[in-house]
N, C-alpha and C. Protein backbone atom coordinates (compact mmCIF):
# COMPACT_ATOMS: atom_id res chain seq x y z
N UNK A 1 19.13 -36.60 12.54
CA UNK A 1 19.59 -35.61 11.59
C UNK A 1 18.93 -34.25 11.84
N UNK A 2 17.79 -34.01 12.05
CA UNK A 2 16.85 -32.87 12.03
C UNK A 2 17.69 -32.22 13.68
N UNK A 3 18.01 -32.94 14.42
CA UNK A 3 18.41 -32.44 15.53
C UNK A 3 19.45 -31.27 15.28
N UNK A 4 20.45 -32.35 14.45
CA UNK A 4 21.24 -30.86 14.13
C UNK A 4 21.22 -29.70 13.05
N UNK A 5 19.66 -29.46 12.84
CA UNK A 5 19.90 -28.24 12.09
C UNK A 5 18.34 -27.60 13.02
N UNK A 6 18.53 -28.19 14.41
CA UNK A 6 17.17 -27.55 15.09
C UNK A 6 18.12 -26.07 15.56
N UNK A 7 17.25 -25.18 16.10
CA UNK A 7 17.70 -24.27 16.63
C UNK A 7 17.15 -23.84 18.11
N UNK A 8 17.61 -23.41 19.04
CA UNK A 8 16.99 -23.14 20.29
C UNK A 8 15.85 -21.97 20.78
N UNK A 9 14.89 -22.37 20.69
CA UNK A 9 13.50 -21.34 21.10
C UNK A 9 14.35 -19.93 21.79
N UNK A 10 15.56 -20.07 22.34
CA UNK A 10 15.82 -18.49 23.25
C UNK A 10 16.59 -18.10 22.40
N UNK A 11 17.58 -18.39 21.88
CA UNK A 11 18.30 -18.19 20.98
C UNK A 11 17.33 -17.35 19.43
N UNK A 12 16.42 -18.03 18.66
CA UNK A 12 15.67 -17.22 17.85
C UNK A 12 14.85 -16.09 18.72
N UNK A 13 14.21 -16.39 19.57
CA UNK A 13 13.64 -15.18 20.09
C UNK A 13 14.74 -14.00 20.51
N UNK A 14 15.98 -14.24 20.76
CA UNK A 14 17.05 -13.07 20.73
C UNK A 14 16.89 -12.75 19.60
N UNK A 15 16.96 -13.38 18.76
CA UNK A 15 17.18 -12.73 17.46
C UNK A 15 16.11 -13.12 15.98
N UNK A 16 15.38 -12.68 16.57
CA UNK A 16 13.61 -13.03 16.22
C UNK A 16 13.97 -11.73 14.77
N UNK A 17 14.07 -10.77 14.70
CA UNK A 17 14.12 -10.35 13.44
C UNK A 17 15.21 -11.19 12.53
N UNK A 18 16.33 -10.79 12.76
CA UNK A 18 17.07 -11.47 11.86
C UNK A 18 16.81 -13.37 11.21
N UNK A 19 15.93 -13.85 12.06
CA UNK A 19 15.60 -15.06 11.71
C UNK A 19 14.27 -14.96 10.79
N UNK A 20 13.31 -14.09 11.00
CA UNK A 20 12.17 -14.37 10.57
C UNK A 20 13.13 -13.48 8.87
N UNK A 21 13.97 -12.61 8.53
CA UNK A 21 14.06 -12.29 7.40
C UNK A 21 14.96 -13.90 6.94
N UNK A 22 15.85 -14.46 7.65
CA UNK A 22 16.28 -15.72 7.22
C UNK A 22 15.40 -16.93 6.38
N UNK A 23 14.16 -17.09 7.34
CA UNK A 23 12.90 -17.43 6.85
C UNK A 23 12.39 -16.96 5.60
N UNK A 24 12.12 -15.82 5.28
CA UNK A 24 11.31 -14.88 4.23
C UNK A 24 12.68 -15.57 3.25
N UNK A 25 13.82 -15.31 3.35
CA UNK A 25 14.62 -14.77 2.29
C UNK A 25 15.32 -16.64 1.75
N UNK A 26 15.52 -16.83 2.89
CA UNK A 26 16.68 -18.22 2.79
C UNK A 26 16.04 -19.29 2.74
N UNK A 27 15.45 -20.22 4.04
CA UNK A 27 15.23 -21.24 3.96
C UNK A 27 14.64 -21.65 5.49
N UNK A 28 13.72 -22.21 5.57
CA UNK A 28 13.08 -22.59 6.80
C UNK A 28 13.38 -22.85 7.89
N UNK A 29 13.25 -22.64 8.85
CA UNK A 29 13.76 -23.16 10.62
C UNK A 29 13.47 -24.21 11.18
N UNK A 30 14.27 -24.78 11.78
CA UNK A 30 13.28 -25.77 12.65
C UNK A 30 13.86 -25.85 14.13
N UNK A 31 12.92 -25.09 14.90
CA UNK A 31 12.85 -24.70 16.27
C UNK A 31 12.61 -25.73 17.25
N UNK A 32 13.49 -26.00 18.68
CA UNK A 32 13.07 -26.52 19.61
C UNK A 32 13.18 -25.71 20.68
N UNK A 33 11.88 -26.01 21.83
CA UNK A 33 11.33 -25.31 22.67
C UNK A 33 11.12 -26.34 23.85
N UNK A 34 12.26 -27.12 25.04
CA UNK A 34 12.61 -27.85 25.67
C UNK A 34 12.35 -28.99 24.54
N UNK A 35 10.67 -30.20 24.85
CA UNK A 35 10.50 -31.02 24.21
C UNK A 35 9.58 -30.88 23.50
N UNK A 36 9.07 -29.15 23.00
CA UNK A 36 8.66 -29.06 21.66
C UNK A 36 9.22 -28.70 20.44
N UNK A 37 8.72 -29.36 19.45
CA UNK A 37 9.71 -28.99 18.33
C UNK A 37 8.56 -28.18 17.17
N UNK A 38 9.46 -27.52 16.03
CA UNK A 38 8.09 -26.67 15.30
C UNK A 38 9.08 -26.40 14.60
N UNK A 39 8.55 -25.56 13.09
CA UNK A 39 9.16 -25.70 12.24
C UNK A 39 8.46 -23.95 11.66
N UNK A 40 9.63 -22.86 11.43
CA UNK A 40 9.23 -21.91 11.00
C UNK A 40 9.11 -21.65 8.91
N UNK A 41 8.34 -21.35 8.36
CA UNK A 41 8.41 -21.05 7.39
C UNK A 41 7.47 -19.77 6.58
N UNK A 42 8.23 -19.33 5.12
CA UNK A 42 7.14 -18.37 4.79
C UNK A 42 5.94 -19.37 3.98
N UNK A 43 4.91 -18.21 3.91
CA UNK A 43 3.84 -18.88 2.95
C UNK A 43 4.28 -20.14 1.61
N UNK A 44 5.36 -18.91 0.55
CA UNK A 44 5.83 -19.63 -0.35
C UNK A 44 6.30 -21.36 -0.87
N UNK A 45 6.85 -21.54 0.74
CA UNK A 45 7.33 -22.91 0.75
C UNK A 45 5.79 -23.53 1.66
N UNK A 46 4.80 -23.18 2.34
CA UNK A 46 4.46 -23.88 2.41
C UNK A 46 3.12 -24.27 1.19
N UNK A 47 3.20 -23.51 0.80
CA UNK A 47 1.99 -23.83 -0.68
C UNK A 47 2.76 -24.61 -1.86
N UNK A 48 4.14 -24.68 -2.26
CA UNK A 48 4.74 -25.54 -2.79
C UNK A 48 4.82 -26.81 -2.47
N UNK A 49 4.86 -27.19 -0.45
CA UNK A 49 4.64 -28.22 -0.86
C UNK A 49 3.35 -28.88 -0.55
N UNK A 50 2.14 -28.09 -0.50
CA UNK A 50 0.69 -27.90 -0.48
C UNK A 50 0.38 -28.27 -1.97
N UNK A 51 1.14 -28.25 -2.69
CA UNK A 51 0.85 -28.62 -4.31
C UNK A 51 0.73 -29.74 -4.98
N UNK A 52 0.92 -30.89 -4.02
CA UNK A 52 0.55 -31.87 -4.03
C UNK A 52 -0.81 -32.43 -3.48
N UNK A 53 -1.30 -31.44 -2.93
CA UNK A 53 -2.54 -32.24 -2.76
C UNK A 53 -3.34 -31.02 -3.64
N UNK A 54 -4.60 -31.95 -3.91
CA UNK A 54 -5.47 -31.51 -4.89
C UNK A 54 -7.03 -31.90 -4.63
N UNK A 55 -7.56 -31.01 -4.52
CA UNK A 55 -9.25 -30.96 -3.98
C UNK A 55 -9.90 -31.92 -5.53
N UNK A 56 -10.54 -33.12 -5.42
CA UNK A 56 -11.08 -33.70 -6.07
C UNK A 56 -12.43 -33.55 -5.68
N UNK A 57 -13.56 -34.24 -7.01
CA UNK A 57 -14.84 -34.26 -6.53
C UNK A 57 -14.95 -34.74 -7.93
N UNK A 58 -16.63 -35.82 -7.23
CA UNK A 58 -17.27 -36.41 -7.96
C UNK A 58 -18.64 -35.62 -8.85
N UNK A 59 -18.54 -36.00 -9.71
CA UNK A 59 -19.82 -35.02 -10.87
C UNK A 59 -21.36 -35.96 -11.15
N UNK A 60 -22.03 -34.75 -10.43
CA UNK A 60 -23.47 -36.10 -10.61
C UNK A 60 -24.62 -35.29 -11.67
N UNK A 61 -24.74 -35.52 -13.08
CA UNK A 61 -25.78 -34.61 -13.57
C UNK A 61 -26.77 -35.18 -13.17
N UNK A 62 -27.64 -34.09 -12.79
CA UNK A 62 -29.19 -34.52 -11.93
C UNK A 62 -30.19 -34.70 -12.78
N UNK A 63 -31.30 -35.06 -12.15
CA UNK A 63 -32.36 -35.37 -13.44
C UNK A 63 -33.15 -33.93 -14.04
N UNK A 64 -32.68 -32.65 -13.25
CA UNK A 64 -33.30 -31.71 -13.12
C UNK A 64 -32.48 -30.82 -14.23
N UNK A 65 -31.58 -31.33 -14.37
CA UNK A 65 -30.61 -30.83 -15.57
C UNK A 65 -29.05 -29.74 -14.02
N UNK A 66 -29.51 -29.91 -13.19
CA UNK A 66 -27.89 -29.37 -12.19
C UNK A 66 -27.50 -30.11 -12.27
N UNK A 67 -26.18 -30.03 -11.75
CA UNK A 67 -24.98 -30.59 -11.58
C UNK A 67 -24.70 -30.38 -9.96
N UNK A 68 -24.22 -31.53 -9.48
CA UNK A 68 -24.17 -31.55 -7.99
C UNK A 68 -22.41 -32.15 -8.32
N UNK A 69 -21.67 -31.26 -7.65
CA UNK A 69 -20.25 -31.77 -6.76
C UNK A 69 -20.20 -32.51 -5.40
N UNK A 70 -19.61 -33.44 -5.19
CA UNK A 70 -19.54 -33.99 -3.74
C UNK A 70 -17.75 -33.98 -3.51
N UNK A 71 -17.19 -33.28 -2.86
CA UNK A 71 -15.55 -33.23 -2.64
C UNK A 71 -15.18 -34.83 -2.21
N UNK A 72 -14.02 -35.09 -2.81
CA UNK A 72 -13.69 -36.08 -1.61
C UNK A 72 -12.72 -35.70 -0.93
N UNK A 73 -12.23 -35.39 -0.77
CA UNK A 73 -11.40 -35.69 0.96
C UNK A 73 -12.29 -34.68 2.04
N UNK A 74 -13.40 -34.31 2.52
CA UNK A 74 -13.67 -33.57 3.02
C UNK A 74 -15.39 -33.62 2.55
N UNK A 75 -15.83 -33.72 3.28
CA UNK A 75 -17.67 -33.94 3.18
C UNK A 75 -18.70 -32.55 2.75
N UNK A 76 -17.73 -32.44 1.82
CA UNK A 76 -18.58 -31.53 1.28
C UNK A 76 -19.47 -31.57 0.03
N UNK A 77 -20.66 -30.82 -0.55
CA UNK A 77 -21.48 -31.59 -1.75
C UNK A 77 -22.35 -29.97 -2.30
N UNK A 78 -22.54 -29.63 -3.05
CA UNK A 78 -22.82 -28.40 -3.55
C UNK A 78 -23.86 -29.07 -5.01
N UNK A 79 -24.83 -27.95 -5.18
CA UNK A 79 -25.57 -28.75 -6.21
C UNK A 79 -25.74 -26.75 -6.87
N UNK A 80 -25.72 -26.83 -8.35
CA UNK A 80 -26.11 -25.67 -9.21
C UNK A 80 -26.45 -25.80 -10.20
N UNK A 81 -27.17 -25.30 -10.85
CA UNK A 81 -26.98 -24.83 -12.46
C UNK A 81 -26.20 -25.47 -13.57
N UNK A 82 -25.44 -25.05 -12.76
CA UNK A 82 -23.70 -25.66 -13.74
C UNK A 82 -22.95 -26.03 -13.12
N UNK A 83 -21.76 -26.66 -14.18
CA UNK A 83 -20.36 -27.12 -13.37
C UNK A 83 -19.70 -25.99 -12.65
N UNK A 84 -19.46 -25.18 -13.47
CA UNK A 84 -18.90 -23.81 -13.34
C UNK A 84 -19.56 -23.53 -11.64
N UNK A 85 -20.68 -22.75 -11.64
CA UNK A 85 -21.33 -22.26 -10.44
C UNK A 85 -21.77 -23.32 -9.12
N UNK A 86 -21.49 -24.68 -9.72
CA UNK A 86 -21.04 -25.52 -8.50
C UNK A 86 -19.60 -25.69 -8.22
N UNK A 87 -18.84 -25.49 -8.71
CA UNK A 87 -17.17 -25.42 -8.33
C UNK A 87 -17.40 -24.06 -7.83
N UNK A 88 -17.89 -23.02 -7.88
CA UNK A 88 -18.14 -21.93 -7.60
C UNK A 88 -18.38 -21.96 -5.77
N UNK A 89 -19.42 -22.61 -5.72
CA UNK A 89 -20.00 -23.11 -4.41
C UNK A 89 -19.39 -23.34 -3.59
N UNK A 90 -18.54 -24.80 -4.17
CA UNK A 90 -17.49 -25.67 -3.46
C UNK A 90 -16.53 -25.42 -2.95
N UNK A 91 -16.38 -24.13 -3.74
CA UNK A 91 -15.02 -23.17 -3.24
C UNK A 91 -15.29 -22.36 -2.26
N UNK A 92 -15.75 -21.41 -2.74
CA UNK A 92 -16.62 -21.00 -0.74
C UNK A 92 -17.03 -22.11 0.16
N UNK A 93 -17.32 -23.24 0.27
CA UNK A 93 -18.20 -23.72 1.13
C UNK A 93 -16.23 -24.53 1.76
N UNK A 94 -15.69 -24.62 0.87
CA UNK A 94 -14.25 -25.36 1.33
C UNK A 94 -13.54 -24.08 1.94
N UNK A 95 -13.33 -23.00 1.92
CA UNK A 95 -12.91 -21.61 2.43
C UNK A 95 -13.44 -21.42 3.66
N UNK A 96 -15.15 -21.46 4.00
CA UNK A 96 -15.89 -21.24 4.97
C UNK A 96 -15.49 -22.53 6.27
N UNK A 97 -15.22 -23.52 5.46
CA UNK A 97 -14.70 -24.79 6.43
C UNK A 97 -13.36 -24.74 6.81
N UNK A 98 -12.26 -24.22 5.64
CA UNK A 98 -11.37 -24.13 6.45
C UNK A 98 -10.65 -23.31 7.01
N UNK A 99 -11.83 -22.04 7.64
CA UNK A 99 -11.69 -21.04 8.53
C UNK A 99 -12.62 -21.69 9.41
N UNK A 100 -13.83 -22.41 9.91
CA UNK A 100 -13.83 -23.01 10.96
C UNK A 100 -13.06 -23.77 11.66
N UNK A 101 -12.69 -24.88 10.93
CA UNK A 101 -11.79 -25.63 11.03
C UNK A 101 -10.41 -24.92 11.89
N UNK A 102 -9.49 -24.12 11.33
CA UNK A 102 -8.35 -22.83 11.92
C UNK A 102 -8.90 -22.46 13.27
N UNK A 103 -10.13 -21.84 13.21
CA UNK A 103 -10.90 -21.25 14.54
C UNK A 103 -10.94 -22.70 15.79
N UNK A 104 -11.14 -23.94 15.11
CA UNK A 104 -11.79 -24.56 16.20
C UNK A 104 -10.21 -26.15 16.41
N UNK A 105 -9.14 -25.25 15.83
CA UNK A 105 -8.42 -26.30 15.15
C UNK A 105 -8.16 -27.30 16.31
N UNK A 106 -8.07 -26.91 17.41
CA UNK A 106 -7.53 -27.97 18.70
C UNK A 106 -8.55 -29.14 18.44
N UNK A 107 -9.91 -28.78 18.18
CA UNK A 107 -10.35 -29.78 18.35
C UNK A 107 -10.60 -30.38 16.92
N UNK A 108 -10.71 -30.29 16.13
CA UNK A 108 -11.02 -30.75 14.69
C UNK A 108 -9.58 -31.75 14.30
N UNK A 109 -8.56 -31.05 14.54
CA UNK A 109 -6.88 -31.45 13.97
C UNK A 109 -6.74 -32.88 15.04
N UNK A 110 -7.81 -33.39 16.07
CA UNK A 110 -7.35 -33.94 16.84
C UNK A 110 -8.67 -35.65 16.69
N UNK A 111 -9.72 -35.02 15.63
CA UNK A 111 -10.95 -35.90 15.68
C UNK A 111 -10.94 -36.56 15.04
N UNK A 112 -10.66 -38.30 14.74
CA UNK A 112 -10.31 -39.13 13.84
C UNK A 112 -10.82 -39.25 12.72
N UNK A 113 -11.86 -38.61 12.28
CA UNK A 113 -13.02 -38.22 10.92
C UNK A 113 -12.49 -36.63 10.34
N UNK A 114 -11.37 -36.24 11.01
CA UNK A 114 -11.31 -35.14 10.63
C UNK A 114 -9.35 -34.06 10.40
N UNK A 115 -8.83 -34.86 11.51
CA UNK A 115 -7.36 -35.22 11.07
C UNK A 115 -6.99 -34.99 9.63
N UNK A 116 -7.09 -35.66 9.09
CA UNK A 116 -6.83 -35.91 7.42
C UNK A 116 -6.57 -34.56 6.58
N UNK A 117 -8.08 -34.22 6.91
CA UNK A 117 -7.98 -32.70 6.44
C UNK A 117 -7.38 -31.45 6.51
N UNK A 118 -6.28 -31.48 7.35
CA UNK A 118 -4.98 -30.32 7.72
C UNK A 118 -4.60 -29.96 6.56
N UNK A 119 -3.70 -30.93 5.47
CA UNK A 119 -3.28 -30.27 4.48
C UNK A 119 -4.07 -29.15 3.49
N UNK A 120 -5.24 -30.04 3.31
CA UNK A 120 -6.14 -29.16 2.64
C UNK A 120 -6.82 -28.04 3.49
N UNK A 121 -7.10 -28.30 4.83
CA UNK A 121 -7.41 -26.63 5.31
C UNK A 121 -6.40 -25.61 5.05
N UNK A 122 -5.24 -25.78 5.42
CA UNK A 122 -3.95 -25.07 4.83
C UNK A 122 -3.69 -24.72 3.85
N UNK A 123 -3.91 -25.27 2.35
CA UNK A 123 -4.23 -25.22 0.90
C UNK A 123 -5.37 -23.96 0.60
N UNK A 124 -6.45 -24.09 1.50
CA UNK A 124 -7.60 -23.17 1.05
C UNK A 124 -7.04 -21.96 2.21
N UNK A 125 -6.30 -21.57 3.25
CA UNK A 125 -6.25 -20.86 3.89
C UNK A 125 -5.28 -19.80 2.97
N UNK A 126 -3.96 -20.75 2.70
CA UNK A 126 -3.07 -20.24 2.03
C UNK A 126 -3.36 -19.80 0.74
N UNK A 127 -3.97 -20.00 -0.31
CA UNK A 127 -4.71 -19.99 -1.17
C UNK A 127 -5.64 -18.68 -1.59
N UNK A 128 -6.51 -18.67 -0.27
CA UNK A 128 -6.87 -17.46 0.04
C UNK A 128 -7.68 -17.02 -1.41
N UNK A 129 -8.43 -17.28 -2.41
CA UNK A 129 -9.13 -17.42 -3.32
C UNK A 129 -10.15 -17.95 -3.73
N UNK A 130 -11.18 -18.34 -3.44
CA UNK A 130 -12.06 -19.35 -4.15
C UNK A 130 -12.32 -19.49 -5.95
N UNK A 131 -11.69 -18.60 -6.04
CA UNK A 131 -11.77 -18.46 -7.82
C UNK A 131 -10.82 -19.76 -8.17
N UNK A 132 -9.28 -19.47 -7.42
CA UNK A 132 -8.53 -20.65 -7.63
C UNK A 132 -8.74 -22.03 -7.31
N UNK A 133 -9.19 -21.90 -6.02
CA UNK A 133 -9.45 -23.06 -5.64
C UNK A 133 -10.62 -23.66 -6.29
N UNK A 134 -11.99 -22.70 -6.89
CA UNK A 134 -12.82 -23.81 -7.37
C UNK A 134 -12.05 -24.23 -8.87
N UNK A 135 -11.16 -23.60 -9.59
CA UNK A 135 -10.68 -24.26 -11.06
C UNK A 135 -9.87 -25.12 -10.59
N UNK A 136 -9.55 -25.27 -9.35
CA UNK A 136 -8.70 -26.51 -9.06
C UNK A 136 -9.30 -27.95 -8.69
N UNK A 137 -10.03 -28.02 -8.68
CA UNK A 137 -11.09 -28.65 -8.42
C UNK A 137 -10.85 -29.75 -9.91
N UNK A 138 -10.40 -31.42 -9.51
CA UNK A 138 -10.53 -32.04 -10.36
C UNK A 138 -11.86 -32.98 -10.04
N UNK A 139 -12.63 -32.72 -11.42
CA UNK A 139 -13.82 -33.61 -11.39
C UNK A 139 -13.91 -34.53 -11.72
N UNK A 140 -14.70 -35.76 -11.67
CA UNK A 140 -14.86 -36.98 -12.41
C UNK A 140 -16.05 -36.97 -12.30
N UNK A 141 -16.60 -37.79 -13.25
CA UNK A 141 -18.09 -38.26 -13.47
C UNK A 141 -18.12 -39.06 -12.33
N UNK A 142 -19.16 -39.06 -11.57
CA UNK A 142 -19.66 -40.19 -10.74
C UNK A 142 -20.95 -40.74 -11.07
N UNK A 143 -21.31 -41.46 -10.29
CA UNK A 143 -22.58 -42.95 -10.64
C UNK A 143 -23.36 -42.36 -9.82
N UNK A 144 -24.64 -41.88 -10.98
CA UNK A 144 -26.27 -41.63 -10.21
C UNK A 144 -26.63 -43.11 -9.95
């Protein structure tokens, strides 16, 4: 099915403007390039369907009176003050990763401990906020 609504890599590059406003305005591409295939879209559609995933983390009050976050899908763990200024953390420290991550993507997108994490590097790239991304942040109590 996808075959026939692919389009030919020479063919859009002839007409590389009029497609990329097709994109912006209409509805997504999906490009083949001999036996590669790829799929053009704007931001919009891809954070819609980025909206399904959701940065979770576990809540540990410390004996010190902080609050430590540990993310799950992604090994990350932030300890503060507060809930607030550790979602604070978590959000930069998930931003800072998934601009390494982008930078080093050949090899990260390809490392079996680390695969997984595409959608959500994409989520925080697209996203482009840490304000949002740390209130997005669903917590649960976890077990000291």
């Amino acid at each position: 099915m996808i075959e026939m609504v692919m389009e030919n890599a020479t063919d859009v590059r002839k007409e590389w403007s009029s497609v990329v406003d097709s994109v912006v305005h209409d509805k997504p591409k999906f490009i083949k390039r001999t036996r590669d295939r790829m799929w053009l879209s704007n931001l919009e559609t891809m954070q819609e369907i980025l909206d399904g995933y959701t940065f979770t983390a576990e809540r540990f009050d410390e004996e010190d009176g902080s609050v430590t976050l540990s993310l799950n899908e992604i090994d990350l763990v932030e300890n503060a003050p507060t809930e607030a200024a550790a979602r604070r953390l978590l959000a930069y420290s998930i931003m800072d990763y998934a601009s390494e991550y982008y930078e080093n993507y050949q090899m990260y997108s390809k490392a079996p401990n680390r695969k997984g994490h595409v959608p959500y590097i994409f989520k925080a790239l697209i996203t482009d906020d840490a304000e949002k991304i740390g209130e997005g942040i669903v917590c649960r109590d976890g077990k000291n």
